[in-house]
C-alpha atoms as a PDB file:
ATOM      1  CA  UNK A   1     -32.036   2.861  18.500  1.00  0.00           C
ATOM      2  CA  UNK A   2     -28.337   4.275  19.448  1.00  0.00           C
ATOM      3  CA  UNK A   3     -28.079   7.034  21.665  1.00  0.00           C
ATOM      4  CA  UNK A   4     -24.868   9.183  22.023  1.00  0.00           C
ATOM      5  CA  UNK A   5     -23.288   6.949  24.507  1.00  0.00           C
ATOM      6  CA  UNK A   6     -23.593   3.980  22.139  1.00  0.00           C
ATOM      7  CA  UNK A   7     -22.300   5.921  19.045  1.00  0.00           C
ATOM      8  CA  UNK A   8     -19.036   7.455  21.250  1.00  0.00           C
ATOM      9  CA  UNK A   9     -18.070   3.756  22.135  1.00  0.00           C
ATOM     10  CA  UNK A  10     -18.887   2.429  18.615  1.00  0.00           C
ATOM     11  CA  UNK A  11     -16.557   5.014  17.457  1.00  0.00           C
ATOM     12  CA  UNK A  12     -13.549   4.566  19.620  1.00  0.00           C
ATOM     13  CA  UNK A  13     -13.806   0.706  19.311  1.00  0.00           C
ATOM     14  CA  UNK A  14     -13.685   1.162  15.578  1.00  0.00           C
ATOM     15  CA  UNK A  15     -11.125   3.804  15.496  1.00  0.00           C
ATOM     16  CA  UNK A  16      -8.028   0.939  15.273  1.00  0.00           C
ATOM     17  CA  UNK A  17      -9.741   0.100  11.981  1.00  0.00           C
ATOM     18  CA  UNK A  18     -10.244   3.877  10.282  1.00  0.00           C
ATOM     19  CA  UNK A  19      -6.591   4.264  11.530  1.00  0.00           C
ATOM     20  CA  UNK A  20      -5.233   1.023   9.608  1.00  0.00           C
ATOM     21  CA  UNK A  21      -7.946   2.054   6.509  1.00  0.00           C
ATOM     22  CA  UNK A  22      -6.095   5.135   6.195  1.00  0.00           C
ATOM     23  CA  UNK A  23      -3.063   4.015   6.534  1.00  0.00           C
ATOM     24  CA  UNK A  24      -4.046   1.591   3.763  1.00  0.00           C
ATOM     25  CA  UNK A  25      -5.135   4.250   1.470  1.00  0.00           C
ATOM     26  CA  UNK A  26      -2.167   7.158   2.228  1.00  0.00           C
ATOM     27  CA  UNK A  27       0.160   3.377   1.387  1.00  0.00           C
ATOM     28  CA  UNK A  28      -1.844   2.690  -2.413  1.00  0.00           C
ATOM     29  CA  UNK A  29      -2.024   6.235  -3.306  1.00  0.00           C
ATOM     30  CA  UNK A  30       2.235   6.306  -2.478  1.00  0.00           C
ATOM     31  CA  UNK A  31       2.111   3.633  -4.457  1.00  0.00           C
ATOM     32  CA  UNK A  32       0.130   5.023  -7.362  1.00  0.00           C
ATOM     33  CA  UNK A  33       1.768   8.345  -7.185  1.00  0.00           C
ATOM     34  CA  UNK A  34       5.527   6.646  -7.301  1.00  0.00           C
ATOM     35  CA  UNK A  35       4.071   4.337 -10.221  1.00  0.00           C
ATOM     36  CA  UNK A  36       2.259   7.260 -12.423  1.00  0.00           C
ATOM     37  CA  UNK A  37       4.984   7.912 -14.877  1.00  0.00           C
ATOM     38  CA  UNK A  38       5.502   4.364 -16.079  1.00  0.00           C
ATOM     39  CA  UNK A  39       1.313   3.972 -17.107  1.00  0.00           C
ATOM     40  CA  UNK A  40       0.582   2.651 -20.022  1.00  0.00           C
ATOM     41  CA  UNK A  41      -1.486   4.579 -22.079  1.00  0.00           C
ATOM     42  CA  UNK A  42      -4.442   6.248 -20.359  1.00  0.00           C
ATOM     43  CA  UNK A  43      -5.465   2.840 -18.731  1.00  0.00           C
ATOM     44  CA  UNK A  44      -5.621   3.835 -14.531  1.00  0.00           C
ATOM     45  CA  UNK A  45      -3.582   2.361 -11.949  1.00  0.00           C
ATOM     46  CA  UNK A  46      -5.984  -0.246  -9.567  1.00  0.00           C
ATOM     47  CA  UNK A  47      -5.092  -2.151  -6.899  1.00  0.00           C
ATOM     48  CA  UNK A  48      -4.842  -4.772  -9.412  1.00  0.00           C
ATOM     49  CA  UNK A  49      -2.883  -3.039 -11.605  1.00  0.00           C
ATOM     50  CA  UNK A  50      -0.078  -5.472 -12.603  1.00  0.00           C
ATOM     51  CA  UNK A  51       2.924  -3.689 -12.210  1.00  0.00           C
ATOM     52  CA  UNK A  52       5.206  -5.531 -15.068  1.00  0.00           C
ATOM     53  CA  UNK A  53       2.581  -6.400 -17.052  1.00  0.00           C
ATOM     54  CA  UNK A  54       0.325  -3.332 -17.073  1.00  0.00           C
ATOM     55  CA  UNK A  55       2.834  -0.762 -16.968  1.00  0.00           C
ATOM     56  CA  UNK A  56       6.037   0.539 -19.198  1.00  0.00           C
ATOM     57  CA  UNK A  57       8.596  -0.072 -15.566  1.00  0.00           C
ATOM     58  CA  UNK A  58      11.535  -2.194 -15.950  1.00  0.00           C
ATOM     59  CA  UNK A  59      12.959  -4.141 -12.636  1.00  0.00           C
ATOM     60  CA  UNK A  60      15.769  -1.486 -11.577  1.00  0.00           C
ATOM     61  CA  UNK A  61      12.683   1.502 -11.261  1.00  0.00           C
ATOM     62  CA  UNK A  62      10.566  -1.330  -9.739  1.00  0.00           C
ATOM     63  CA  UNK A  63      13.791  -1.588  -6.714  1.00  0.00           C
ATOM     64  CA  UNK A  64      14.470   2.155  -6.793  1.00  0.00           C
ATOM     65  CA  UNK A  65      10.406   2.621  -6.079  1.00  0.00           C
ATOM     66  CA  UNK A  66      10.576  -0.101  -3.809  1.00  0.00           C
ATOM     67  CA  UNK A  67      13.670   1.502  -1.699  1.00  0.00           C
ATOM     68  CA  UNK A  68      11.835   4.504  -1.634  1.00  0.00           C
ATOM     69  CA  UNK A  69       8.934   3.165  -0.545  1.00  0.00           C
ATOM     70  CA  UNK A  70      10.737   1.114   2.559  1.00  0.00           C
ATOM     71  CA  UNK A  71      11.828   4.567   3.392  1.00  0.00           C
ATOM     72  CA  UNK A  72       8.974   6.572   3.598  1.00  0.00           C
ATOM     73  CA  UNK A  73       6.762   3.502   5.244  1.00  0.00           C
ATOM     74  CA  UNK A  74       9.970   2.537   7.999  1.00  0.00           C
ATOM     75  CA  UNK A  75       9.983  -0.969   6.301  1.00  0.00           C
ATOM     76  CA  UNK A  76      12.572  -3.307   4.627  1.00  0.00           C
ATOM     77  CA  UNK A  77      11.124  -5.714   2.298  1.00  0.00           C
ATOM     78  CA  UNK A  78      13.025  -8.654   1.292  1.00  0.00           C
ATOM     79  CA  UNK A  79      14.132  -9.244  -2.013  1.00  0.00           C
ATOM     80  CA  UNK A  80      12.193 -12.681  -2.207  1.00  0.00           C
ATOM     81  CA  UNK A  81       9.132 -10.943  -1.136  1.00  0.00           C
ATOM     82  CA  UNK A  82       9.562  -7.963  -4.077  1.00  0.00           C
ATOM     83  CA  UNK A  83      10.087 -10.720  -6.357  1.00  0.00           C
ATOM     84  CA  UNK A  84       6.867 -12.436  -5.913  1.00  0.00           C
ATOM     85  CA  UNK A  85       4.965  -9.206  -5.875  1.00  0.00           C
ATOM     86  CA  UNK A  86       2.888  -8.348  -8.841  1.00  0.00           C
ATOM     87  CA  UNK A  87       0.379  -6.095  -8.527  1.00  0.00           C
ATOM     88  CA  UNK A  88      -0.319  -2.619  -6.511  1.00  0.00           C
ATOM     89  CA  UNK A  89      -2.480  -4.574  -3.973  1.00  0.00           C
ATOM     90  CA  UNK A  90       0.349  -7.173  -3.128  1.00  0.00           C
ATOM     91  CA  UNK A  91       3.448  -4.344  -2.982  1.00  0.00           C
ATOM     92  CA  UNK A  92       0.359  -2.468  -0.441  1.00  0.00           C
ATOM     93  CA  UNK A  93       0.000  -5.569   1.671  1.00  0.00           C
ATOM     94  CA  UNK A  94       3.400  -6.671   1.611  1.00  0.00           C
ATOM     95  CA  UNK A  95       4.231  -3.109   3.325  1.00  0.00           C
ATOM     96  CA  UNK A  96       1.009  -2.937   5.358  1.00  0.00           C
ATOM     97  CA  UNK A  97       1.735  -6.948   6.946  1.00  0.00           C
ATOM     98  CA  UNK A  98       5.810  -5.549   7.525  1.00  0.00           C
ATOM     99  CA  UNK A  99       4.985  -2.532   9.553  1.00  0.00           C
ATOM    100  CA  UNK A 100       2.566  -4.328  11.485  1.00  0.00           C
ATOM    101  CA  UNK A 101       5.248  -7.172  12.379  1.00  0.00           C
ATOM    102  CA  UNK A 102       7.465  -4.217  13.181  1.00  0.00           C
ATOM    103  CA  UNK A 103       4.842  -2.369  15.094  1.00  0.00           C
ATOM    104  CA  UNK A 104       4.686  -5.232  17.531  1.00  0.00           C
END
């Protein structure tokens, strides 16, 4: 059984992990949000939502979202890395994994 002592240090040792959770989330929904007018049909964006394949987005809106998105998130992806992306899950990781290099 946990009493209050053991549930105040579970929380602050786990609090690293809500904070990069959220961080995820606030990243994927930026994504989504930035990616919503180019859906195809009524088909919902997922993290594995392929972002050429799934979605009515041609390469220059892919680079403008992507510029906007290095902006908001304090991140510069390189071009060799935006080429290889290819769904919202990768473009979310690519961005988490380059503000945690930049964080350190």
């Amino acid at each position: 059984m946990h009493g209050t002592r053991d549930l105040l240090t579970d929380t602050r040792g786990s609090s690293t992990v809500f904070e990069r959770t959220t961080l995820r989330v606030d990243v994927m929904q930026e994504i989504c949000r930035q990616l919503a007018p180019y859906q195809a049909e009524e088909k919902p964006l997922t993290a594995q939502t392929v972002i050429y394949n799934d979605l009515s987005i041609d390469s220059l809106a892919v680079m403008d979202i992507v510029m906007e998105l290095e902006d908001q998130f304090d991140v510069a992806i390189p071009i060799n890395i935006v080429s290889e992306i290819r769904t919202i899950e990768e473009l979310t990781d690519a961005i988490l994994t380059l503000r945690a290099r930049s964080e350190s």
